[in-house]
Protein backbone atom coordinates (compact mmCIF):
# COMPACT_ATOMS: atom_id res chain seq x y z
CA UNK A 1 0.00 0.00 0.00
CA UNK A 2 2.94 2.11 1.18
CA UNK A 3 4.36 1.68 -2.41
CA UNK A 4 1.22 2.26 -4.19
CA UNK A 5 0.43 5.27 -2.56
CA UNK A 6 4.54 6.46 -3.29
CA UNK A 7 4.01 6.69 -7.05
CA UNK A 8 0.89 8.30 -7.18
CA UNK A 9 2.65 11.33 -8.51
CA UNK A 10 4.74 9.75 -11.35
CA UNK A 11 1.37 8.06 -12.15
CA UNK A 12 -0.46 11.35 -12.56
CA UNK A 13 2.56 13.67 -13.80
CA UNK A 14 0.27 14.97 -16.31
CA UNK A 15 -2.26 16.16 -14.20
CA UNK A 16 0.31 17.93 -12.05
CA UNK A 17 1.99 19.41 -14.58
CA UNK A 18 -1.77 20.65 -16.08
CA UNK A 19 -2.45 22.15 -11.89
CA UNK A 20 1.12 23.44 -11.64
CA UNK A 21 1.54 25.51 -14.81
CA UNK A 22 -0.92 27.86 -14.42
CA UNK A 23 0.28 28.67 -10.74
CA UNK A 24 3.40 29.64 -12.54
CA UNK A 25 2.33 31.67 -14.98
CA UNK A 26 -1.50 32.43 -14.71
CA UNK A 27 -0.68 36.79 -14.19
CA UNK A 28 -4.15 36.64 -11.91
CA UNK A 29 -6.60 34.77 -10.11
CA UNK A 30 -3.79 31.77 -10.15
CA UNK A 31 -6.35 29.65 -7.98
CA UNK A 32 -9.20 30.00 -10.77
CA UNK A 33 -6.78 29.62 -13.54
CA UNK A 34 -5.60 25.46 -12.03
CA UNK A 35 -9.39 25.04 -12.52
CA UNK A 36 -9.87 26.39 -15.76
CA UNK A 37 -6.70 24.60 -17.09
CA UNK A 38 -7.97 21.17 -15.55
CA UNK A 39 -11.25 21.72 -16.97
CA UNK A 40 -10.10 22.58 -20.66
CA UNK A 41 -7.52 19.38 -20.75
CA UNK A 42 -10.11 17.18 -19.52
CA UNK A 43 -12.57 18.09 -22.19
CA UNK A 44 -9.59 18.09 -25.13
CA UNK A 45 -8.58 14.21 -23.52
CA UNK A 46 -12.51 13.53 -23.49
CA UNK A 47 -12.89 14.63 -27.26
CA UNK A 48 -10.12 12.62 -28.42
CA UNK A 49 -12.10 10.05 -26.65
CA UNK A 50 -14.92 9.95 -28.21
CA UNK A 51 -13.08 10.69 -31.53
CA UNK A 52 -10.58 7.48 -32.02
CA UNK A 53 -13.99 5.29 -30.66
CA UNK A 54 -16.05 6.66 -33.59
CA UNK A 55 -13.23 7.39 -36.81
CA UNK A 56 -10.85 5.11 -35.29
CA UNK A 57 -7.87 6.94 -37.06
CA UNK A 58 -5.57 4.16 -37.31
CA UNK A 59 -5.31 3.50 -33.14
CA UNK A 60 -7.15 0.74 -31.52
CA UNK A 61 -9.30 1.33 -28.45
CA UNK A 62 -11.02 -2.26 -27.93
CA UNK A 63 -8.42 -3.13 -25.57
CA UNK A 64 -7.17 0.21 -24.36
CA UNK A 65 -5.24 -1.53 -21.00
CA UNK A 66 -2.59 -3.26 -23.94
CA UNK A 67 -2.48 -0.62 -26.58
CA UNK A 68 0.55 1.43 -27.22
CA UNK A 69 0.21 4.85 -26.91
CA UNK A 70 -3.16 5.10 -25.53
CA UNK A 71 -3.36 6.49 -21.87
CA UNK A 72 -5.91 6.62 -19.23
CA UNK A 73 -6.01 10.10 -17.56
CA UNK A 74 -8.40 11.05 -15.18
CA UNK A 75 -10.56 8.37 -16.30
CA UNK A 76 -10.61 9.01 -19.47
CA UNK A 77 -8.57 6.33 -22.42
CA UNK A 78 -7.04 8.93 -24.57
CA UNK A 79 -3.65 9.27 -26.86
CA UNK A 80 -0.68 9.22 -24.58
CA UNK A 81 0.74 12.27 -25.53
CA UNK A 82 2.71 12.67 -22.04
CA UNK A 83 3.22 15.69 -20.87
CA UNK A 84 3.95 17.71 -24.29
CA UNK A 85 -0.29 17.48 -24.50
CA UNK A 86 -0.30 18.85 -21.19
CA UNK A 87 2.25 21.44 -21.30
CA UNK A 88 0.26 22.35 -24.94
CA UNK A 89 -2.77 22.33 -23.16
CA UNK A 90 -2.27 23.86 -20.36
CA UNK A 91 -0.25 26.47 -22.05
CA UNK A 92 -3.19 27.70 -24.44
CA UNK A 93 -5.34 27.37 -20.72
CA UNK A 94 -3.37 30.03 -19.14
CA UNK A 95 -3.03 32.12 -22.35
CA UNK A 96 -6.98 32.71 -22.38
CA UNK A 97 -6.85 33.43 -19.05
CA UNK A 98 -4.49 36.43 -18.74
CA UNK A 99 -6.23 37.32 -22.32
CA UNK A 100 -10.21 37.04 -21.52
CA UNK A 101 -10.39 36.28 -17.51
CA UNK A 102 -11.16 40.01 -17.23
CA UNK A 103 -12.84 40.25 -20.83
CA UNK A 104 -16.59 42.67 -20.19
CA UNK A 105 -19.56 41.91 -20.68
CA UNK A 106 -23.15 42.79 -20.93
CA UNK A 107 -24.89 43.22 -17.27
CA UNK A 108 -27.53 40.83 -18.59
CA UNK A 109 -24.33 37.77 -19.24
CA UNK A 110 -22.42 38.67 -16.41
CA UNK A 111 -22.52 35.24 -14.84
CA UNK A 112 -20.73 33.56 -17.73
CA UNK A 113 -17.44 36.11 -17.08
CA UNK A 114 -13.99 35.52 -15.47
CA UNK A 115 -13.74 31.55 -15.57
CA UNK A 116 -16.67 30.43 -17.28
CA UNK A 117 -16.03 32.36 -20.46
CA UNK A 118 -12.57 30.84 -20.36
CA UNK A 119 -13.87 28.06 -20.09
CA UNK A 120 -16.13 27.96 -22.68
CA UNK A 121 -13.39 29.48 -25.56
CA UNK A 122 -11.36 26.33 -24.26
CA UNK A 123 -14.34 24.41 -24.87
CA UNK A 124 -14.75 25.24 -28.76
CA UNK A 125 -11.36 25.68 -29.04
CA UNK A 126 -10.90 21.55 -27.56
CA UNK A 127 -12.93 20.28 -30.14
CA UNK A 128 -10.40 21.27 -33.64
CA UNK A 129 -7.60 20.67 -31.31
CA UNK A 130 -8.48 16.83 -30.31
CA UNK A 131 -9.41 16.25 -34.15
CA UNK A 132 -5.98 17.52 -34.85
CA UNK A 133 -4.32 15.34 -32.30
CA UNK A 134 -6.08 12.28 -33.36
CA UNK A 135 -4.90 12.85 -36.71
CA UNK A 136 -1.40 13.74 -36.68
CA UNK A 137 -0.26 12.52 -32.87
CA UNK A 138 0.06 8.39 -33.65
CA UNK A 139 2.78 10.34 -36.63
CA UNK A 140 4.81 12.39 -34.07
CA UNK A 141 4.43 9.30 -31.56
CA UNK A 142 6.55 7.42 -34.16
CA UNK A 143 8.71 10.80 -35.01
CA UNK A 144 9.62 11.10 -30.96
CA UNK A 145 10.07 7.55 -30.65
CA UNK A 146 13.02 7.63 -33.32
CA UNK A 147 14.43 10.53 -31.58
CA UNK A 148 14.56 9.40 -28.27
CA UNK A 149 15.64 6.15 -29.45
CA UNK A 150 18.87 7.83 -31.30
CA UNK A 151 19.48 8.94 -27.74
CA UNK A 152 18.97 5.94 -26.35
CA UNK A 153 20.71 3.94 -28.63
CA UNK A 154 24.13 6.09 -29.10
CA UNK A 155 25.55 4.85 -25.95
CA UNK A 156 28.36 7.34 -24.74
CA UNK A 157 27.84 10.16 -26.74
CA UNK A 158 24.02 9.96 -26.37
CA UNK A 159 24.36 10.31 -22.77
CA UNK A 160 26.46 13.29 -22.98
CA UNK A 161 23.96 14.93 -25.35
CA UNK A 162 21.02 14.20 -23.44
CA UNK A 163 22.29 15.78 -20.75
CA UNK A 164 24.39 18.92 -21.87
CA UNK A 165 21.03 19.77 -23.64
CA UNK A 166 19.21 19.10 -20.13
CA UNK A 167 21.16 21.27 -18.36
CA UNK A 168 21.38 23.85 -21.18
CA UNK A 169 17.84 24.55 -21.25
CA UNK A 170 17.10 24.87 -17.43
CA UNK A 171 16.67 28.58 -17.76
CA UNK A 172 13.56 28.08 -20.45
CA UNK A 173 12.17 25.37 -18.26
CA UNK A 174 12.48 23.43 -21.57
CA UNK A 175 14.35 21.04 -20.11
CA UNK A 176 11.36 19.05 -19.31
CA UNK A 177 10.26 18.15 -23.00
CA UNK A 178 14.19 16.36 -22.92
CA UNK A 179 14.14 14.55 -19.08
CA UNK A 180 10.43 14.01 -18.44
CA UNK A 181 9.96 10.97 -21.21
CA UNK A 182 13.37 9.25 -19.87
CA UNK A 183 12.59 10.08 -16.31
CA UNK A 184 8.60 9.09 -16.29
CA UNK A 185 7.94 8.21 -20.10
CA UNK A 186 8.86 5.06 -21.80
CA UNK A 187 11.95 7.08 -24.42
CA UNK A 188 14.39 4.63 -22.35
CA UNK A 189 12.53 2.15 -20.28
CA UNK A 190 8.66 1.48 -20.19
CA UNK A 191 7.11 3.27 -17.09
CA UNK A 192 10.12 5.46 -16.73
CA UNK A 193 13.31 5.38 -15.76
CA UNK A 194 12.87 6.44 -12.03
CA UNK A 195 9.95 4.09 -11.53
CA UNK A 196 12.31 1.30 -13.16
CA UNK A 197 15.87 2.21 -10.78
CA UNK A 198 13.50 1.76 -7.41
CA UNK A 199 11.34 -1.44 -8.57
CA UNK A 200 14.80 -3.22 -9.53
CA UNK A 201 17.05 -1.53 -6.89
CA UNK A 202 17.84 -4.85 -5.02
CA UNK A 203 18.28 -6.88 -8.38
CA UNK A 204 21.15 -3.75 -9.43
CA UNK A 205 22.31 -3.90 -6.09
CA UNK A 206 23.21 -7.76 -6.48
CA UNK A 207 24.24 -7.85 -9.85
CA UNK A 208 28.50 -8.68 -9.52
CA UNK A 209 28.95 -6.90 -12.60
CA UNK A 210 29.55 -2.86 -13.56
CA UNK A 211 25.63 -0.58 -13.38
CA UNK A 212 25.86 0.17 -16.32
CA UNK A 213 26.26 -3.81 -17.62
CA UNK A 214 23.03 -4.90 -15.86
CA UNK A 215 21.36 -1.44 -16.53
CA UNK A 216 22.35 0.91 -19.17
CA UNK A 217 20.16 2.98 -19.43
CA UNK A 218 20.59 4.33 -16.16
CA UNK A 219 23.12 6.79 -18.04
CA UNK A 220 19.88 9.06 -18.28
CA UNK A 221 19.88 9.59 -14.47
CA UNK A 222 23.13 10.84 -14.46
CA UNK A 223 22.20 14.59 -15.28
CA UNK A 224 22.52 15.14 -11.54
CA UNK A 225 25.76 13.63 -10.52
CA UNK A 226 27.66 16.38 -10.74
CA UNK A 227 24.86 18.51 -8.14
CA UNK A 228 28.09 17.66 -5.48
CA UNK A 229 30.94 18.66 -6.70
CA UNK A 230 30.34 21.67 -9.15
CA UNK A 231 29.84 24.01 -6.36
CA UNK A 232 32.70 23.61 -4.89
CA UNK A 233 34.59 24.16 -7.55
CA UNK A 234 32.61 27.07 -8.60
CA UNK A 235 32.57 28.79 -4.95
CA UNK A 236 36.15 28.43 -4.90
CA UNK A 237 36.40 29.92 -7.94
CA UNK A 238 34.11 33.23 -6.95
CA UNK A 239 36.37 33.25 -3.86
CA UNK A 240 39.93 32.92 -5.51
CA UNK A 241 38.18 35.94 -8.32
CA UNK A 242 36.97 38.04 -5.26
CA UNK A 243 38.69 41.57 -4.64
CA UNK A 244 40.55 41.45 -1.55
CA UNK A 245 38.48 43.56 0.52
CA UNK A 246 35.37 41.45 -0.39
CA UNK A 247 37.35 38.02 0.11
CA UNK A 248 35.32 37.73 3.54
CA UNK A 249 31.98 39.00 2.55
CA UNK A 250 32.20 36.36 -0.80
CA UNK A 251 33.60 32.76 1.64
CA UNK A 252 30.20 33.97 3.87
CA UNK A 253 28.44 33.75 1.05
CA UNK A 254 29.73 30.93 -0.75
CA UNK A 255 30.00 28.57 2.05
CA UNK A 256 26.18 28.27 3.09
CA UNK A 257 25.01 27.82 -0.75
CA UNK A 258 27.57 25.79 -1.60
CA UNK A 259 26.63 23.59 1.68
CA UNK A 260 22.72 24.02 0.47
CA UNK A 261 23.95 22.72 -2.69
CA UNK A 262 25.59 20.05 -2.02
CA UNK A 263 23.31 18.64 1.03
CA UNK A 264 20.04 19.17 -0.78
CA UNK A 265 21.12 19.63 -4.23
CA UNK A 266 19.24 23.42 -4.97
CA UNK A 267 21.43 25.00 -7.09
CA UNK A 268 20.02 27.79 -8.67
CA UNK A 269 22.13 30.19 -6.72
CA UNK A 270 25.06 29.34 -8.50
CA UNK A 271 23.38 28.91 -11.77
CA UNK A 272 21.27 31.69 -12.26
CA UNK A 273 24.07 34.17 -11.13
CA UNK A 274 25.65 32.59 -14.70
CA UNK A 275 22.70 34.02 -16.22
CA UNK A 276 22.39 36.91 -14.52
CA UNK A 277 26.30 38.23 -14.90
CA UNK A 278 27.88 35.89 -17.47
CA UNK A 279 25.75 33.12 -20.12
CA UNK A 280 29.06 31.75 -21.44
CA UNK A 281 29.78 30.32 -17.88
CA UNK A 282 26.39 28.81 -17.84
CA UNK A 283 27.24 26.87 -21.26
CA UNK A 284 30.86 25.81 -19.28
CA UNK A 285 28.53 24.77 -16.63
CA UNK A 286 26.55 22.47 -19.15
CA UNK A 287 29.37 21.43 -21.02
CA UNK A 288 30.98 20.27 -18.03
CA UNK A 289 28.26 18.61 -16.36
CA UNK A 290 27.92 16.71 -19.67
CA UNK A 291 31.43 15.44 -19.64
CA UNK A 292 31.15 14.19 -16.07
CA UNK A 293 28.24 12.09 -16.88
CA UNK A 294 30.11 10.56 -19.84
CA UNK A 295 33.15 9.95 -18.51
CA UNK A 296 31.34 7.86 -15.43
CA UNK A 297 28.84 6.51 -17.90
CA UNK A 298 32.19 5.02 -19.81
CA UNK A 299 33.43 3.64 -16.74
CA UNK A 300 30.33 1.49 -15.79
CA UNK A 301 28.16 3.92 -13.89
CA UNK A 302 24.71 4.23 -14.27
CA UNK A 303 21.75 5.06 -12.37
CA UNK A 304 21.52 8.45 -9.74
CA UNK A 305 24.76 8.73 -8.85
CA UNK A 306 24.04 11.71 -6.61
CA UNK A 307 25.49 12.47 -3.20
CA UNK A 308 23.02 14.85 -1.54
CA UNK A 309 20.51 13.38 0.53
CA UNK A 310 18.35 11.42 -1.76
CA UNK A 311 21.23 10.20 -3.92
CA UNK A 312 22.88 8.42 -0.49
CA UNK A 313 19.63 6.96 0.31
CA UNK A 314 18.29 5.68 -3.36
CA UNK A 315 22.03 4.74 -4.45
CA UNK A 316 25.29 5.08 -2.30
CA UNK A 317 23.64 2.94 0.91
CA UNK A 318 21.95 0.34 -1.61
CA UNK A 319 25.35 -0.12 -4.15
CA UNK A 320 28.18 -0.13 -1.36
CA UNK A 321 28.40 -4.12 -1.03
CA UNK A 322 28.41 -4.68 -4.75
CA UNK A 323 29.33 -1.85 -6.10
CA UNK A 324 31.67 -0.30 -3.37
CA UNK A 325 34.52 0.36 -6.88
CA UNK A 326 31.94 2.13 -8.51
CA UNK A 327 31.62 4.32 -5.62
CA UNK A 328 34.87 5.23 -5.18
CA UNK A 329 35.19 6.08 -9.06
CA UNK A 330 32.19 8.38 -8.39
CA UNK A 331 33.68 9.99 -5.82
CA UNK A 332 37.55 10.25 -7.63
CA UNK A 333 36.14 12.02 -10.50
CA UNK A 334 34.17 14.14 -8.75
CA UNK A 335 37.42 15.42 -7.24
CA UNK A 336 38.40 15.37 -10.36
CA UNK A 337 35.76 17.36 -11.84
CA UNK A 338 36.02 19.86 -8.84
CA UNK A 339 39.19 21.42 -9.95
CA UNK A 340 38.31 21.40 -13.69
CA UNK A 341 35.30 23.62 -12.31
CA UNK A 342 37.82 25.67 -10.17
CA UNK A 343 40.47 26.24 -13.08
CA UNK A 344 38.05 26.76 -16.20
CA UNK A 345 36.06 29.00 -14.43
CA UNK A 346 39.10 30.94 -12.81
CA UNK A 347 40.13 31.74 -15.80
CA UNK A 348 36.88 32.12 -17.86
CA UNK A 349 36.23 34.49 -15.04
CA UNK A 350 39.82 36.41 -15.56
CA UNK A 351 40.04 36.04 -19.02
CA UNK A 352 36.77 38.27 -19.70
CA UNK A 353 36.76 40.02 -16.41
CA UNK A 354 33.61 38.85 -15.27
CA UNK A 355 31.80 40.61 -12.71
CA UNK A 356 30.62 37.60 -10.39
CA UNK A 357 30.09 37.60 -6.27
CA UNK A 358 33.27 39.75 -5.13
CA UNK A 359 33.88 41.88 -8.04
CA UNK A 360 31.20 44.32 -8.46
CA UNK A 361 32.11 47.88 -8.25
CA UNK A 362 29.73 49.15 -6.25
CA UNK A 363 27.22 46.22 -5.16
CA UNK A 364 26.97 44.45 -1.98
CA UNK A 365 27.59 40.80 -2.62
CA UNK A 366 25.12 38.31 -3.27
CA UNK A 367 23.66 35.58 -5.16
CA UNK A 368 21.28 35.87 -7.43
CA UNK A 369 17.61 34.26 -7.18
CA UNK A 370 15.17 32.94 -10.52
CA UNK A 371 13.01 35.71 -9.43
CA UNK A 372 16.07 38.77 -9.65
CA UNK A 373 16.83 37.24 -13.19
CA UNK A 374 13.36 37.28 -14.32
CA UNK A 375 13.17 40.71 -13.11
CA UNK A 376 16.34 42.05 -14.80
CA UNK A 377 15.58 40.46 -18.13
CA UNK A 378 12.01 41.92 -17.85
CA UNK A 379 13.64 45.12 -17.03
CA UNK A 380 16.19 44.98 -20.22
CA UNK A 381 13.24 44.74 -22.16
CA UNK A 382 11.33 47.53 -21.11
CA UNK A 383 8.42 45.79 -19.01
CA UNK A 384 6.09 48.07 -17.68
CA UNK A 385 6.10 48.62 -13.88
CA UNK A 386 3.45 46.71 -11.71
CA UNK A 387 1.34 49.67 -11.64
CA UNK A 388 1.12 50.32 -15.00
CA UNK A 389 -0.85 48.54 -17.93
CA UNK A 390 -3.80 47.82 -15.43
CA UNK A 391 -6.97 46.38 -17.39
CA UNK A 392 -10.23 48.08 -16.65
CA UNK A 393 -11.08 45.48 -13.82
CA UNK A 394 -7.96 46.40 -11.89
CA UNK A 395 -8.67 49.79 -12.30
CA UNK A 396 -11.16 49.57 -10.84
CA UNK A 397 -10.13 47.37 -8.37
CA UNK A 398 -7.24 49.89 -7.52
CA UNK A 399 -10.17 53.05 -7.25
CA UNK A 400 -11.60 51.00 -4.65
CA UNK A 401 -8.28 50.27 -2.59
CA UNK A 402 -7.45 54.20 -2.55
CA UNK A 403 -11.55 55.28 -1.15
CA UNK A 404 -10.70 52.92 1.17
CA UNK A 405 -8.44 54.26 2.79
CA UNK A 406 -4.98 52.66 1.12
CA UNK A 407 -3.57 48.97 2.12
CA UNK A 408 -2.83 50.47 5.49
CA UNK A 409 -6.20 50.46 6.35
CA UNK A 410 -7.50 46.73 4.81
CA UNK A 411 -7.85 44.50 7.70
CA UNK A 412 -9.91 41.78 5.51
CA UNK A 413 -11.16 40.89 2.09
CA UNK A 414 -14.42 38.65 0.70
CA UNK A 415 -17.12 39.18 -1.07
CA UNK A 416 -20.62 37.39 -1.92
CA UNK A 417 -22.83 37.23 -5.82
CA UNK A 418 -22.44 41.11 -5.77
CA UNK A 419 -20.93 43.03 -3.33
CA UNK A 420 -17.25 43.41 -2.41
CA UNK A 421 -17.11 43.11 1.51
CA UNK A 422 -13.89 45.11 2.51
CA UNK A 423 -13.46 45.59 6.90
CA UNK A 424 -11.50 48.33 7.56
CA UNK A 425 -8.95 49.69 10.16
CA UNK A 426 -10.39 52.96 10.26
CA UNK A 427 -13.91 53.73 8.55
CA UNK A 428 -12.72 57.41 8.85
CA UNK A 429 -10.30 57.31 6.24
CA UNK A 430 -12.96 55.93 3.63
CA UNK A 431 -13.76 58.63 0.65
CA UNK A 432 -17.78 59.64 -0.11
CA UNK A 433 -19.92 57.45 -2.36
CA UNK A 434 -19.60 59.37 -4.87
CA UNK A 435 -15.71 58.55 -5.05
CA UNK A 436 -16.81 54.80 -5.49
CA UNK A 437 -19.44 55.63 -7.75
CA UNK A 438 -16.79 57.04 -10.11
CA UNK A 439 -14.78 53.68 -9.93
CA UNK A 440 -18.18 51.97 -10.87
CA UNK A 441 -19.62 51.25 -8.07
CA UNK A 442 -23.40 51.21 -7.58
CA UNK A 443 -23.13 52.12 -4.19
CA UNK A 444 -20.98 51.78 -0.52
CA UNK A 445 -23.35 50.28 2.52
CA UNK A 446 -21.34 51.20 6.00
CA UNK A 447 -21.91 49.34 9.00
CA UNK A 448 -19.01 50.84 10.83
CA UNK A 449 -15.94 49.31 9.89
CA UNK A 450 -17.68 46.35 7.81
CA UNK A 451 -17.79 48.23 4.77
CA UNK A 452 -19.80 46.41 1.52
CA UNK A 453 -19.10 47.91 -2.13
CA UNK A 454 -21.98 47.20 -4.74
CA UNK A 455 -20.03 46.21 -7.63
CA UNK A 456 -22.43 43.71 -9.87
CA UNK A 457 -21.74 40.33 -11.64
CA UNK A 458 -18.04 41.21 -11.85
CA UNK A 459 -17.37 41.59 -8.32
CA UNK A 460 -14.74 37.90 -8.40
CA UNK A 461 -12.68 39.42 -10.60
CA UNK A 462 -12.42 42.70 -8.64
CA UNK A 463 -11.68 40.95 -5.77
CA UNK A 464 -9.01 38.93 -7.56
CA UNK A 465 -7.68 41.89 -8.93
CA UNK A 466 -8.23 43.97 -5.25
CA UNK A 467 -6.24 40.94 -3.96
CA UNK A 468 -3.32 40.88 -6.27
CA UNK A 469 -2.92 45.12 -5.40
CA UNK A 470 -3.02 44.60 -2.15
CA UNK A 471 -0.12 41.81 -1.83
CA UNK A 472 1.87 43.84 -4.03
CA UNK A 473 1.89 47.00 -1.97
CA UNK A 474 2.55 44.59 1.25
CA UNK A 475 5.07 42.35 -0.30
């Protein structure tokens, strides 16, 4: 039962990926956006559905348990089209969501605004789609089948490819479209290779032979063997680069993300300050991470070689009485690879005078976060400010939030079918009706410091959009 219950998320990766997106990039109401993308995907798997059981289009549903490429997802037999279909899906969910979630219109069709007219353009828009994916999916089944199996099939140097363009494409998040088919698709082994490594562990263990012998294609899991030693090598790097007066400032900082690194295996300190102050040493980084994994890979490793805390547990503990040589080449390369981090990016670092932790001119040192690179690529580009661009609904939203008094003065948020039900610090500070009424508002009712704005059908979104303000201001 234990076991059952353990892979209930590589069983459903779809669905998470379909509930997780829109969090991510939904630019309101994230909450109502995971329902409208869930609700759109199920209707697209539901129309392919019905589709291959009436036209057939070359794929078999009569026994849907044994057919190849057919997938049941929330109930529903449909084309397995992993998580590209839900990424696709999803994608096009939370694009008419930040395009029509605060669409107007008429009093009279009020009700169908914010989700349900979402909905319903993802509705008509399922249809075409799941026609097109009957028809042309079983084709790029075959076409991604060839691909990954060039991968899988070019030993060595498919490793090394695999995951140099894994690592490479971390910053687009693209790297899921290369590792999610090995990791929980069938490109290398049915079921996925991380569902495989555990359900064999103990036969892998035993085996007298190399890893890689009794399992090669375990070479797939070794994208993350590196996670231990590249930081060293790479904080001793930032140190040795550091200006002399910011030696100390750069080893405080170094040591505790190198340690966080290493223990738990988050990098993205170190890798998104290659992004933020110099690309080319993120394409070192991926380069180097790629020969690691082929060099082990050639000497019988396979599998994930990792030594944080879940790579100890899942493979150091388990391999040490078989595999105790295959340990200690792990661990000689690493060293190994440690310096080659130091020295390449010493002197990729000198070479172009690079302006990493310790060698600003006039910063304080730090690492840099996902969120500060988003933020400084949005701001090379010329992205409006947070209060600019507002639509008409958070215009509105923001009219209310100043007659009441500012963000100071909001001690709680709801609302029922119509009315926005703000309470208030101080009902003192709240502006005349007329003040509302200019925002759209039909009219305030005050009941001390309960206050109740009569906004209409629309009044979800407003709140959304009254929520979003007001986090902004406190975060």
């Amino acid at each position: 039962m234990i076991e059952s219950g353990g892979w209930t998320v590589f069983d459903h990766m779809e669905l998470l990926f379909v509930i997780g997106l829109p969090i991510g990039l939904a630019k309101k109401a994230q909450a109502r956006a995971v329902m409208e993308s869930f609700v759109i995907y199920m209707i697209w798997n539901t129309n392919i559905n019905y589709i291959l059981n009436t036209w057939n289009f070359g794929v078999d549903m009569s026994n849907v348990e044994d057919a190849i490429g057919i997938k049941e997802i929330g109930g529903v037999a449909t084309l397995d089209t992993n998580l590209i279909g839900a990424l696709l899906i999803s994608g096009l969910a939370v694009y008419l969501h930040n395009r029509f979630f605060d669409t107007p219109l008429p009093e009279w069709l009020g009700i169908f605004s914010g989700s349900s007219f979402v909905v319903m353009l993802g509705f008509f828009m399922a249809i075409p789609l799941a026609f097109l994916t009957a028809w042309i999916w079983p084709s790029i089944q075959d076409v991604i089948s060839q691909l990954q199996g060039f991968m899988a099939s070019s030993g060595t140097a498919g490793v090394g490819i695999y995951v140099f363009l894994q690592r490479l494409l971390i910053p687009t998040g693209l790297h899921h479209f290369i590792n999610q088919p090995f990791e929980f698709g069938p490109a290398a082994v049915e079921g996925g290779l991380l569902n495989y490594w555990f359900e064999n562990l103990s036969e892998i263990a035993a085996f007298d032979g190399s890893i890689r012998e009794i399992f090669p294609q375990g070479g797939f899991m070794l994208q993350n063997a590196s996670m231990f030693f590249f930081p060293i090598g790479i904080g001793a790097a930032f140190v040795a680069t550091s200006k002399p007066e910011k030696w100390k400032k750069t080893m405080a900082l170094v040591i505790p993300t190198a340690a966080t690194a290493m223990i738990a295996g988050i990098t993205e300190p170190f890798e998104f300050t290659f992004l933020f102050l110099a690309p080319q040493l993120f394409a070192v980084h991926a380069a180097l991470t790629s020969i690691f994994a082929m060099t082990i890979y050639a000497f019988g490793l396979a599998g994930g070689f990792a030594a944080n805390i879940g790579g100890i547990t899942g493979v150091l503990l388990p391999m040490a009485e078989n595999h105790l040589d295959a340990i200690f080449i792990y661990f000689a390369s690493g060293i190994v690879l440690t310096f080659i981090y130091y020295f390449a990016f010493r002197w990729v670092i000198l070479k172009f005078n690079l302006k990493t932790p310790g060698r600003e001119e006039d910063e304080e040192v730090h690492m840099y976060s996902k969120k500060e690179y988003k933020a400084k690529k949005a701001e090379e580009k010329g992205a409006a400010s947070s209060d600019e661009g507002l639509s008409d609904v958070g215009k509105k939203a923001l009219g209310f939030l100043n007659a009441l008094g500012g963000t100071d003065n909001i001690a709680d948020i709801n609302n029922c079918t119509t009315r926005l039900r703000i309470s208030v610090k101080d009902p003192d500070q709240l502006e005349n009706d007329a003040f509302f009424k200019n925002y759209g508002a039909y009219g305030v009712v005050r009941n001390g410091k309960a206050i109740q704005v009569i906004v209409g059908m629309e009044v979800p979104k407003v709140r959304e959009e009254f929520e979003r303000i007001v986090n902004d201001n406190v975060s």
